[in-house]
N, C-alpha and C. Protein backbone atom coordinates (compact mmCIF):
# COMPACT_ATOMS: atom_id res chain seq x y z
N UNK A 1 -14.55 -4.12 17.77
CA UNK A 1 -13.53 -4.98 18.33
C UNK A 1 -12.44 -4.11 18.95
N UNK A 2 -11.79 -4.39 19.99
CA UNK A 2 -10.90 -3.48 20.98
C UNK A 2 -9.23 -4.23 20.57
N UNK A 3 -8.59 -3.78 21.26
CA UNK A 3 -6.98 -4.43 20.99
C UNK A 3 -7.38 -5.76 21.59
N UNK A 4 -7.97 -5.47 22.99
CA UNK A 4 -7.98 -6.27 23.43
C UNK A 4 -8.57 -8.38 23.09
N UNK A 5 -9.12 -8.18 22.09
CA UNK A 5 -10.28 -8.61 21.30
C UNK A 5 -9.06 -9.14 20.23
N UNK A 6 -8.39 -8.64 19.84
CA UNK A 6 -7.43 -9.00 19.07
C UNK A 6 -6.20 -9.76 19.70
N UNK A 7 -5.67 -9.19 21.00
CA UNK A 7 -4.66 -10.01 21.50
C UNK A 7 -5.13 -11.05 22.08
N UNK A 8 -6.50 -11.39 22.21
CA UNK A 8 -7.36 -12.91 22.73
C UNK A 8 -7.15 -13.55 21.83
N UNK A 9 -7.44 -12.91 20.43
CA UNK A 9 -7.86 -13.86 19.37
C UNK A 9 -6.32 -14.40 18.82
N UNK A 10 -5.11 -13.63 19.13
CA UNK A 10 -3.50 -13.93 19.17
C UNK A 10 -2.79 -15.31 19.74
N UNK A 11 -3.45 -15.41 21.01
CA UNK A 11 -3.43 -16.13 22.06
C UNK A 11 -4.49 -17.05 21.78
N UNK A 12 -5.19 -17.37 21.32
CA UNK A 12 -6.09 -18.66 20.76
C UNK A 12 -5.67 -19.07 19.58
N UNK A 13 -4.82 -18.62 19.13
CA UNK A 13 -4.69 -19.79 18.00
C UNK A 13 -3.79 -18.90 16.95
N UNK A 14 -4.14 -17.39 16.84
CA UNK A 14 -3.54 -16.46 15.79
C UNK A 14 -1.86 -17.06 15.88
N UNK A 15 -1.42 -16.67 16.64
CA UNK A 15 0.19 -17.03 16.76
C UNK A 15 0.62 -18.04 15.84
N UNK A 16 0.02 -19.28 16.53
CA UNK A 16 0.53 -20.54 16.23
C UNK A 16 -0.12 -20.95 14.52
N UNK A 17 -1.46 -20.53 14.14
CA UNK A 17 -0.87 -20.44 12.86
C UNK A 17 -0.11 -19.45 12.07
N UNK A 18 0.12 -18.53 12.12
CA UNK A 18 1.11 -17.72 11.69
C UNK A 18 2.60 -18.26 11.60
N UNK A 19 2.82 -18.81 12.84
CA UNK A 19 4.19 -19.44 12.97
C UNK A 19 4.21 -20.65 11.93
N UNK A 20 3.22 -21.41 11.85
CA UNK A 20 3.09 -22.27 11.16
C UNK A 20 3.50 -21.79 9.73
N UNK A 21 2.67 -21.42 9.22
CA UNK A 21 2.69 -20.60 7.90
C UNK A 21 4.10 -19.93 7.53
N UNK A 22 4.69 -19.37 8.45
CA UNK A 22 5.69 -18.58 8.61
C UNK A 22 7.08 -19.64 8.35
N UNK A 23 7.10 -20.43 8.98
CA UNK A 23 7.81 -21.45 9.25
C UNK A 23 8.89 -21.73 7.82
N UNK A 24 10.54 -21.70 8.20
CA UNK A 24 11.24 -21.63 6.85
C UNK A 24 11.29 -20.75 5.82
N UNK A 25 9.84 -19.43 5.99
CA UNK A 25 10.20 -18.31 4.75
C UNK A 25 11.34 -17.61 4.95
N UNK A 26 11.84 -16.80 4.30
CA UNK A 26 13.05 -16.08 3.90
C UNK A 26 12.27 -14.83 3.86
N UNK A 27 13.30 -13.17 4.56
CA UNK A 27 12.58 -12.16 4.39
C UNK A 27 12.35 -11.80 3.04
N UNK A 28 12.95 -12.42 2.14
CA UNK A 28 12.95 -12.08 0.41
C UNK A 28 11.87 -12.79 -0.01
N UNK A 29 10.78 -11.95 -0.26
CA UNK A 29 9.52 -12.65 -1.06
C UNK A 29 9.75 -13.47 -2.32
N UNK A 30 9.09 -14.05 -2.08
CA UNK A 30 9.34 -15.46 -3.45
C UNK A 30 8.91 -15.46 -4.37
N UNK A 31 8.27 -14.29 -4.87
CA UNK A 31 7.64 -13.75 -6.30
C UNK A 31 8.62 -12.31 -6.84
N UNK A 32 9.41 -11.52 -5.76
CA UNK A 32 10.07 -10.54 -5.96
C UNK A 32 9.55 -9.54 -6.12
N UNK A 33 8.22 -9.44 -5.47
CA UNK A 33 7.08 -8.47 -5.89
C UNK A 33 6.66 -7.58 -4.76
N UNK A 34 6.66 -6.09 -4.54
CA UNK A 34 6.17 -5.53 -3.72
C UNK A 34 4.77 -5.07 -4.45
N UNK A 35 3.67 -4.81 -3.18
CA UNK A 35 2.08 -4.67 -3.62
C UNK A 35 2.23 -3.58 -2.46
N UNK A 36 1.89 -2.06 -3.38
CA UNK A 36 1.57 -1.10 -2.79
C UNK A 36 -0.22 -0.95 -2.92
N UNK A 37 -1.14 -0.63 -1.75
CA UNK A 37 -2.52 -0.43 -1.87
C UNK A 37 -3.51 0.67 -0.26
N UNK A 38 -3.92 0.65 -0.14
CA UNK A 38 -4.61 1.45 0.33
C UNK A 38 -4.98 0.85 1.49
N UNK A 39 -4.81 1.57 3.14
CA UNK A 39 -5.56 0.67 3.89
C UNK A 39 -6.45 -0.01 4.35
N UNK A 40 -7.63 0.36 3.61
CA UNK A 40 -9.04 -0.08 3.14
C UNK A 40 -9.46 -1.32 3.78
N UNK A 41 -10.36 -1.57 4.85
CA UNK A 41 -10.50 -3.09 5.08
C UNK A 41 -10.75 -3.95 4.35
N UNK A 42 -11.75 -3.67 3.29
CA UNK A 42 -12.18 -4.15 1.99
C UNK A 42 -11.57 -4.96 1.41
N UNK A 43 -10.05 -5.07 1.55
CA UNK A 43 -9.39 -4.83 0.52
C UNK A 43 -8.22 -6.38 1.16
N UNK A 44 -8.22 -7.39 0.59
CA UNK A 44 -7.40 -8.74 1.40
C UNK A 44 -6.52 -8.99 -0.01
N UNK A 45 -5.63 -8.04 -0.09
CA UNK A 45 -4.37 -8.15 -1.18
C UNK A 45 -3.84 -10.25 -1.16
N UNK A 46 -4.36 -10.78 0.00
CA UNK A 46 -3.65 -12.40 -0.54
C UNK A 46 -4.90 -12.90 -1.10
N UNK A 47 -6.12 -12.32 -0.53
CA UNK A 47 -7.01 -13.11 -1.50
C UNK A 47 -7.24 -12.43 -3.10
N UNK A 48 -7.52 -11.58 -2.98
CA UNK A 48 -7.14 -10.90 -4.48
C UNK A 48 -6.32 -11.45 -5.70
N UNK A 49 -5.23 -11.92 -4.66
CA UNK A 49 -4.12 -12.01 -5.82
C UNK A 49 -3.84 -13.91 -5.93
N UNK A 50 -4.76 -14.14 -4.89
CA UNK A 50 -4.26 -15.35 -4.51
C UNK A 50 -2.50 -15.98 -4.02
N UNK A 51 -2.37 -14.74 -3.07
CA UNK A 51 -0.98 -14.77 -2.33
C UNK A 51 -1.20 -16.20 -1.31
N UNK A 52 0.49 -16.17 -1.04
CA UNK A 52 0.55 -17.40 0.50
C UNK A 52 1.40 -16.13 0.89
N UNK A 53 1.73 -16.38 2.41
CA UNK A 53 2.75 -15.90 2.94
C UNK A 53 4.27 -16.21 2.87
N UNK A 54 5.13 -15.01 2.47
CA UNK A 54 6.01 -15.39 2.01
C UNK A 54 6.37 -14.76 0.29
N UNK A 55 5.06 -14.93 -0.38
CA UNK A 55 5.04 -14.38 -1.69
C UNK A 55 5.46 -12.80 -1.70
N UNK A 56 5.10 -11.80 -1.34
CA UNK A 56 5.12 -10.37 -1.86
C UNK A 56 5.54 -9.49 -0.61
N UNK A 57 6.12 -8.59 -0.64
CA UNK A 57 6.14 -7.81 0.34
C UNK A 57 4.57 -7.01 0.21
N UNK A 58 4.11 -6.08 1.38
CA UNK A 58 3.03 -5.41 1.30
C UNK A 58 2.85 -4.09 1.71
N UNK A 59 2.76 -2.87 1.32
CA UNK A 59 3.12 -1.97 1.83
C UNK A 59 1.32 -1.21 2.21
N UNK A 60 0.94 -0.78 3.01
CA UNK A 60 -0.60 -0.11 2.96
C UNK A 60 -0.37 1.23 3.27
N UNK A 61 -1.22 2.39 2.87
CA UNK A 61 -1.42 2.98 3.66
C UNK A 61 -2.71 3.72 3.03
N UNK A 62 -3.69 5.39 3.96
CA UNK A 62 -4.04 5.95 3.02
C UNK A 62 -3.95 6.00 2.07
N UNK A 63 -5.21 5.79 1.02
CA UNK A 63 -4.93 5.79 -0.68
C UNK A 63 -4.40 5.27 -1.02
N UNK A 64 -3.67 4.30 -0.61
CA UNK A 64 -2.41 4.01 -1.31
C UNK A 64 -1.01 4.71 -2.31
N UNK A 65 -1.42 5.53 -1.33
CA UNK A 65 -0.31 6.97 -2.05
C UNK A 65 1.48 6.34 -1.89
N UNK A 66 1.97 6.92 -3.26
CA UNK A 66 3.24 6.96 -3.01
C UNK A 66 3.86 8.10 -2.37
N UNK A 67 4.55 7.66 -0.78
CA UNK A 67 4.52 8.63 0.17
C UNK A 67 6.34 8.81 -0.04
N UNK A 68 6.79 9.49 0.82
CA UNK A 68 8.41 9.31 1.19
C UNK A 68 8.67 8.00 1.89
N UNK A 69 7.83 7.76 2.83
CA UNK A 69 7.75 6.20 3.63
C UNK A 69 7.94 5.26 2.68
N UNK A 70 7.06 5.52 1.40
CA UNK A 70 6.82 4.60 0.73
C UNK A 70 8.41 3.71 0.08
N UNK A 71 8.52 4.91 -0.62
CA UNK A 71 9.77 4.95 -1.12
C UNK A 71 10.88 4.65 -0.30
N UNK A 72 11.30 4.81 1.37
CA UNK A 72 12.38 4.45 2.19
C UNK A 72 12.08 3.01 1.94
N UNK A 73 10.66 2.44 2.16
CA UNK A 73 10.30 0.91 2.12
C UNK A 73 11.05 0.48 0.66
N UNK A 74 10.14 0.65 -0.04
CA UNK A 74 10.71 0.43 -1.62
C UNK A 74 12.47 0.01 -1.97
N UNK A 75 12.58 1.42 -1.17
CA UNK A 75 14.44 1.37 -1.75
C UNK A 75 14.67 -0.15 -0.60
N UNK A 76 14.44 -0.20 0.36
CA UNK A 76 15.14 -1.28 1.20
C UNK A 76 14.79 -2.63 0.37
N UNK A 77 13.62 -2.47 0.20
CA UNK A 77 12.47 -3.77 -0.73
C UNK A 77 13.36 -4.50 -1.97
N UNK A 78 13.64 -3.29 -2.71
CA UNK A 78 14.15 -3.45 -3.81
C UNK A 78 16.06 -3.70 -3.65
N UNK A 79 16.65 -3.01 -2.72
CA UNK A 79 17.72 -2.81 -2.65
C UNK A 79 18.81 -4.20 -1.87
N UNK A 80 17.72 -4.59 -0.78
CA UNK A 80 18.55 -5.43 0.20
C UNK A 80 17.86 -6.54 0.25
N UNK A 81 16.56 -6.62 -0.19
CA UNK A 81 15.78 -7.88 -0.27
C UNK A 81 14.52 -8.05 -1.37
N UNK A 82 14.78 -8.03 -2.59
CA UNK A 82 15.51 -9.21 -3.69
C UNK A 82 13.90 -8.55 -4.28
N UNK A 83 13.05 -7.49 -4.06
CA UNK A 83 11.53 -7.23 -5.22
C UNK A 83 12.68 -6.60 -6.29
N UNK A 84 11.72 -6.87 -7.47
CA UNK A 84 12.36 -6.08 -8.73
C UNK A 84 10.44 -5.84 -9.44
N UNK A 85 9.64 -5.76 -9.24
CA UNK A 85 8.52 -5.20 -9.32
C UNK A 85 7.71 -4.86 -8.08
N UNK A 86 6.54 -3.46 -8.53
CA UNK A 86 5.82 -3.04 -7.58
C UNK A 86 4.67 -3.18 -8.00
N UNK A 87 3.46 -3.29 -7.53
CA UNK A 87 2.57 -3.18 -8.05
C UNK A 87 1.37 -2.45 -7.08
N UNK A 88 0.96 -1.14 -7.65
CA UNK A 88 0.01 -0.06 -7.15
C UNK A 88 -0.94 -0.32 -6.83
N UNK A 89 -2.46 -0.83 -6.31
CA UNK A 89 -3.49 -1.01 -6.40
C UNK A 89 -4.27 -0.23 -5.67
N UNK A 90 -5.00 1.51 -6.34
CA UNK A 90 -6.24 1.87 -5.59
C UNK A 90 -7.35 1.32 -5.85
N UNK A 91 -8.26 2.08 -5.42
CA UNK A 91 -9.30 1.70 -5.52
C UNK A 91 -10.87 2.80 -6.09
N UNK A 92 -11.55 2.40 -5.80
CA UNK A 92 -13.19 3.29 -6.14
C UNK A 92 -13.49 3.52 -4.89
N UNK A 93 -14.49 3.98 -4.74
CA UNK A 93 -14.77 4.92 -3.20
C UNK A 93 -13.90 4.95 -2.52
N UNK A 94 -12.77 5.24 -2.63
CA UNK A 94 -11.70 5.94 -1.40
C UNK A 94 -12.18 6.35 -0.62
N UNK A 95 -11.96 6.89 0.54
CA UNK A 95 -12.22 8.07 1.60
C UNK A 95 -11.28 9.04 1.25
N UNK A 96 -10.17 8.95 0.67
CA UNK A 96 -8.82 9.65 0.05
C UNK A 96 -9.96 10.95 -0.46
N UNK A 97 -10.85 10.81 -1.57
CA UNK A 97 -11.55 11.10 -2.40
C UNK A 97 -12.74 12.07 -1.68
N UNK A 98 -13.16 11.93 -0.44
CA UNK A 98 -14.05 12.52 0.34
C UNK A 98 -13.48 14.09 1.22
N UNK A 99 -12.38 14.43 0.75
CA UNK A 99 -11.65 15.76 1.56
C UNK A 99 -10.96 15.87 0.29
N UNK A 100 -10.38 17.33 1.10
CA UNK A 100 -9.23 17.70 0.14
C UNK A 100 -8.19 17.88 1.23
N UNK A 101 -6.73 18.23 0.62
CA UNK A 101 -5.70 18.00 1.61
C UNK A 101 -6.15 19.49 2.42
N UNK A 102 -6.62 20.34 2.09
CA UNK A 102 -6.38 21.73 2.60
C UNK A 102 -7.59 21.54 3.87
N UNK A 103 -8.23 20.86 3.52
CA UNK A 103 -9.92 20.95 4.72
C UNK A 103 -9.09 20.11 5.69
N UNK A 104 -9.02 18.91 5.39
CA UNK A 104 -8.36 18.16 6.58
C UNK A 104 -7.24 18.67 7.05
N UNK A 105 -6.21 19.59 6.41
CA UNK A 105 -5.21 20.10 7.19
C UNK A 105 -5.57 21.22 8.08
N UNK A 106 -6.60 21.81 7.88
CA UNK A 106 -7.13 23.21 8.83
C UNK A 106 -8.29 22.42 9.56
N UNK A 107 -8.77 20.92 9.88
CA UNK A 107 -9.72 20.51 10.43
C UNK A 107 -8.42 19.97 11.83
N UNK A 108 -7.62 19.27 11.59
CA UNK A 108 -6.02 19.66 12.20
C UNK A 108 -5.59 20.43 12.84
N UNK A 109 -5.78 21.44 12.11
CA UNK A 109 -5.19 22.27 12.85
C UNK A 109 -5.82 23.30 14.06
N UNK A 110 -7.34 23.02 13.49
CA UNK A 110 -8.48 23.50 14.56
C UNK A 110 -8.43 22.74 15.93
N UNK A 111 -8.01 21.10 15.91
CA UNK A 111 -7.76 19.95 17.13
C UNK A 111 -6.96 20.56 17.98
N UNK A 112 -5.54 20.26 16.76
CA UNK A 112 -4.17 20.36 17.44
C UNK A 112 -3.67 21.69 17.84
N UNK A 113 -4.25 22.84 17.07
CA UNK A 113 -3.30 24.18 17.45
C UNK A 113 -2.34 24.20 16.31
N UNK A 114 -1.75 23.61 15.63
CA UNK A 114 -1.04 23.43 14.57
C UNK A 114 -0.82 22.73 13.58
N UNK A 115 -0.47 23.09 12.29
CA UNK A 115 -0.65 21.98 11.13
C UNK A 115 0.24 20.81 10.85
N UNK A 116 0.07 19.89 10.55
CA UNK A 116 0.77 18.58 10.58
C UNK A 116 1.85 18.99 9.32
N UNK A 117 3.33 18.29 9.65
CA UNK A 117 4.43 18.53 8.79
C UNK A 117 4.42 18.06 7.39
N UNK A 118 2.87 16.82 7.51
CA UNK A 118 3.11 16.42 6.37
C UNK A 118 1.06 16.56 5.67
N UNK A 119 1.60 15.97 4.46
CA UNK A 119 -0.06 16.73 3.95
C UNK A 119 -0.19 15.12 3.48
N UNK A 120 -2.14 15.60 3.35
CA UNK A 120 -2.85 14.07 3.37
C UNK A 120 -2.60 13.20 2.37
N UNK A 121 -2.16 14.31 1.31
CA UNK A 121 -2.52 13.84 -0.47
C UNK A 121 -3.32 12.99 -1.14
N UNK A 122 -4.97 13.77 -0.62
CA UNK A 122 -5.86 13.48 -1.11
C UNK A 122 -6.21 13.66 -2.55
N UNK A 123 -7.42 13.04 -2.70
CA UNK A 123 -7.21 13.14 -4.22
C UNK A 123 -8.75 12.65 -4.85
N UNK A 124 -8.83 13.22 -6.20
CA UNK A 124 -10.75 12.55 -6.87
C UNK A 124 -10.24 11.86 -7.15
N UNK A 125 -9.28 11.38 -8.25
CA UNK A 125 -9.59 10.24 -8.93
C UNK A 125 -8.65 9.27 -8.72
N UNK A 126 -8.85 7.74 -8.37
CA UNK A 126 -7.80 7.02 -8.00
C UNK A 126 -7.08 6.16 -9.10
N UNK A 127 -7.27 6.74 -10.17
CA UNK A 127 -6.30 6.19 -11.44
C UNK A 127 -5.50 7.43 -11.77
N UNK A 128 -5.82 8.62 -11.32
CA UNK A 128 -4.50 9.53 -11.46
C UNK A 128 -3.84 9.89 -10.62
N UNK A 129 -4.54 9.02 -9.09
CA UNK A 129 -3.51 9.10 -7.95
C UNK A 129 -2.44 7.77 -8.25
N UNK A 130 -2.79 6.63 -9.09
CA UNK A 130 -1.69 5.66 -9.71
C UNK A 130 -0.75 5.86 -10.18
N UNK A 131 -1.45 6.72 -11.06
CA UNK A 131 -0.20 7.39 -12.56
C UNK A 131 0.86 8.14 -12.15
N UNK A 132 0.43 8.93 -10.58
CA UNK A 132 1.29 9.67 -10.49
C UNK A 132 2.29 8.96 -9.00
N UNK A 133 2.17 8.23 -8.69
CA UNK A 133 2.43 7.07 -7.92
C UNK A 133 3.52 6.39 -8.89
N UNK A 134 2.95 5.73 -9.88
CA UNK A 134 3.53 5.41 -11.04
C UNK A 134 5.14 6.12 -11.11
N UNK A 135 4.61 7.24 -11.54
CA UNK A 135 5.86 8.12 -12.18
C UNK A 135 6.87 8.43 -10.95
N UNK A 136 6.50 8.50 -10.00
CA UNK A 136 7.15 9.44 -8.32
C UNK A 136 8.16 7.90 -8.60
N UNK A 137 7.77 6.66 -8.57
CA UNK A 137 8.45 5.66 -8.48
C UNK A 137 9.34 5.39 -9.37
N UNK A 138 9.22 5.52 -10.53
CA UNK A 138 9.82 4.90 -11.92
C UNK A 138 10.97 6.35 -11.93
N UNK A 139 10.61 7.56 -11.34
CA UNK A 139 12.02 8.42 -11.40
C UNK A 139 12.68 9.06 -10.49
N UNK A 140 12.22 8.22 -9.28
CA UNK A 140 12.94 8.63 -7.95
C UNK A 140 14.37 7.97 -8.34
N UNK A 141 15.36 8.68 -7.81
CA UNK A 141 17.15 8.50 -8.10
C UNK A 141 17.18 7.46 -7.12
N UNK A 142 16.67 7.10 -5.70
CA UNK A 142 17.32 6.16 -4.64
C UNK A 142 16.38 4.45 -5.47
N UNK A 143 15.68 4.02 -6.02
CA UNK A 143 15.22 3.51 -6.78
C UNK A 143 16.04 2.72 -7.98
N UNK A 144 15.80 1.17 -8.14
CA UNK A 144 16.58 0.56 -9.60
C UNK A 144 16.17 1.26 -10.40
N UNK A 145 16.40 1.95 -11.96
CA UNK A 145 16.15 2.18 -12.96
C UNK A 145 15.13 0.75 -13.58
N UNK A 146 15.68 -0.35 -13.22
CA UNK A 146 15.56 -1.59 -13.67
C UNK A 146 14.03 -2.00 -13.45
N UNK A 147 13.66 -1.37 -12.20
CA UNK A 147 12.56 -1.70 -11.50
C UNK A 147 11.48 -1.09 -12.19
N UNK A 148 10.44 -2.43 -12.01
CA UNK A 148 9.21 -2.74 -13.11
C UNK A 148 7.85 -2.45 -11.95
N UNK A 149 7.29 -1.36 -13.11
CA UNK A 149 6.18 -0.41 -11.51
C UNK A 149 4.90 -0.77 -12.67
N UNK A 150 3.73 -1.51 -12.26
CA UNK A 150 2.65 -1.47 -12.93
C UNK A 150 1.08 -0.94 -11.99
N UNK A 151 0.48 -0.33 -12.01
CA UNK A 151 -1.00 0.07 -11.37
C UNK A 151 -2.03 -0.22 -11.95
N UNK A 152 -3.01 -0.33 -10.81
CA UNK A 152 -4.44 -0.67 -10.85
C UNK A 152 -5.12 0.13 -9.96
N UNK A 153 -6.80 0.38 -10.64
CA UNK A 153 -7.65 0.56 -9.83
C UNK A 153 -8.82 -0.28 -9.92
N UNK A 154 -8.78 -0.64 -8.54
CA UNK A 154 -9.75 -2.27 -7.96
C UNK A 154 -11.07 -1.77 -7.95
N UNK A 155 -12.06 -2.37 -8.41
CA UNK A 155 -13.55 -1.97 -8.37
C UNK A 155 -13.60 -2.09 -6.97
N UNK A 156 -14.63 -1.56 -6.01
CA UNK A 156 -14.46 -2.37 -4.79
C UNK A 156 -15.55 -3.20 -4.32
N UNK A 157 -16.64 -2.65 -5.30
CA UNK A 157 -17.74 -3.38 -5.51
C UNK A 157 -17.42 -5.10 -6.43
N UNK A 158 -17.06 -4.83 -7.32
CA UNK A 158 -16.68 -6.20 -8.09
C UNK A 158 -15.54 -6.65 -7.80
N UNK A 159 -14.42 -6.28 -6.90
CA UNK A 159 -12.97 -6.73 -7.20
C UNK A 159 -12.44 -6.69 -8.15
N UNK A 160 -12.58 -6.15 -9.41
CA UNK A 160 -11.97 -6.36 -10.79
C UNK A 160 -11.53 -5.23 -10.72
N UNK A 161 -10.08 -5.43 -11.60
CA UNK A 161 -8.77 -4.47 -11.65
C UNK A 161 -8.78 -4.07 -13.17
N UNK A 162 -8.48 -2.57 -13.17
CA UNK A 162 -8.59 -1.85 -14.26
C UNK A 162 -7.07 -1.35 -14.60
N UNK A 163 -6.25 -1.66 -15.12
CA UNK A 163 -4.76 -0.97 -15.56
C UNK A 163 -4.78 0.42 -15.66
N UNK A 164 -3.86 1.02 -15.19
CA UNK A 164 -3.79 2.41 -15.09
C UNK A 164 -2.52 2.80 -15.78
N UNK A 165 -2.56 3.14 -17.07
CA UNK A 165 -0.85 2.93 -17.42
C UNK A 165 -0.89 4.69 -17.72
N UNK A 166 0.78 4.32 -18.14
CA UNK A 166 1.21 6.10 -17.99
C UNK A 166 2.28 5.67 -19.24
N UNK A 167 2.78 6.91 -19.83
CA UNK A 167 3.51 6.88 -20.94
C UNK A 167 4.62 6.09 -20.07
N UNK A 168 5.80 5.48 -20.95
CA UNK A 168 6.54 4.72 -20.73
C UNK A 168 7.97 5.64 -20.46
């Protein structure tokens, strides 16, 4: 499918239900919940959780790593519009999991001529890429103290979520 393929499918109908749906929410999610997860197509965080729009903020990216991005999001999330929980969700077969940060940064740098400012933070296992996701969150200073951080890793074969906890 091309952009193009997508801004057809915008213009047939995407818009107008969106607007629909959209219609009267408030930028403050109505559960107070941000859902950090991985960009994974696999992966439909409203069906999962059985979200509407409006419920959760959503943050994606690679792995679902807790990035610096992550955290600028977070602090605004938490700070100016009204989450007081996060919730982590990787997964099983990552692609995260298929490199290491050092191959893809010199596969980079073989393209570009130079290495990217920031690193992939790849990783094997995606319950200790949580934990430590987990922790980056629960003791970053720009962050509530108050704020309630729980993780998962999603089968991706079954959808079923496994708790990933870390000392308290």
């Amino acid at each position: 499918m091309s952009n193009e393929e997508l801004l057809r499918r915008h213009d047939a109908g995407g818009r107008a239900r969106v607007a629909e749906a959209a219609a009267g929410l408030a930028a403050v999610p109505s559960l107070h919940v941000a859902v950090l997860t991985c960009m994974d197509c696999r992966i439909d965080e409203h069906a999962l959780f059985g979200l509407e729009p409006g419920d959760v903020h959503v943050l994606r990216n690679a792995g679902g790593v807790v990035t610096d991005d992550v955290v600028r999001s977070l602090a605004i999330s938490q700070r100016k519009l009204g989450t007081r929980e996060v919730l982590i969700v990787a997964h099983t077969r990552c692609g995260m999991s298929t490199f290491t940060d050092d191959e893809f940064t010199e596969e980079l740098a073989q393209h570009a001529g130079q290495v990217p400012s920031w690193r992939p933070q790849a990783f094997d296992d995606p319950a200790t890429n949580v934990r430590r996701g987990m922790t980056r969150l629960r003791t970053d200073p720009f962050l509530p103290a108050e704020m309630q951080v729980r993780g998962f890793v999603l089968d991706i074969e079954t959808f079923t979520l496994t708790e990933a906890t870390t000392p308290a």
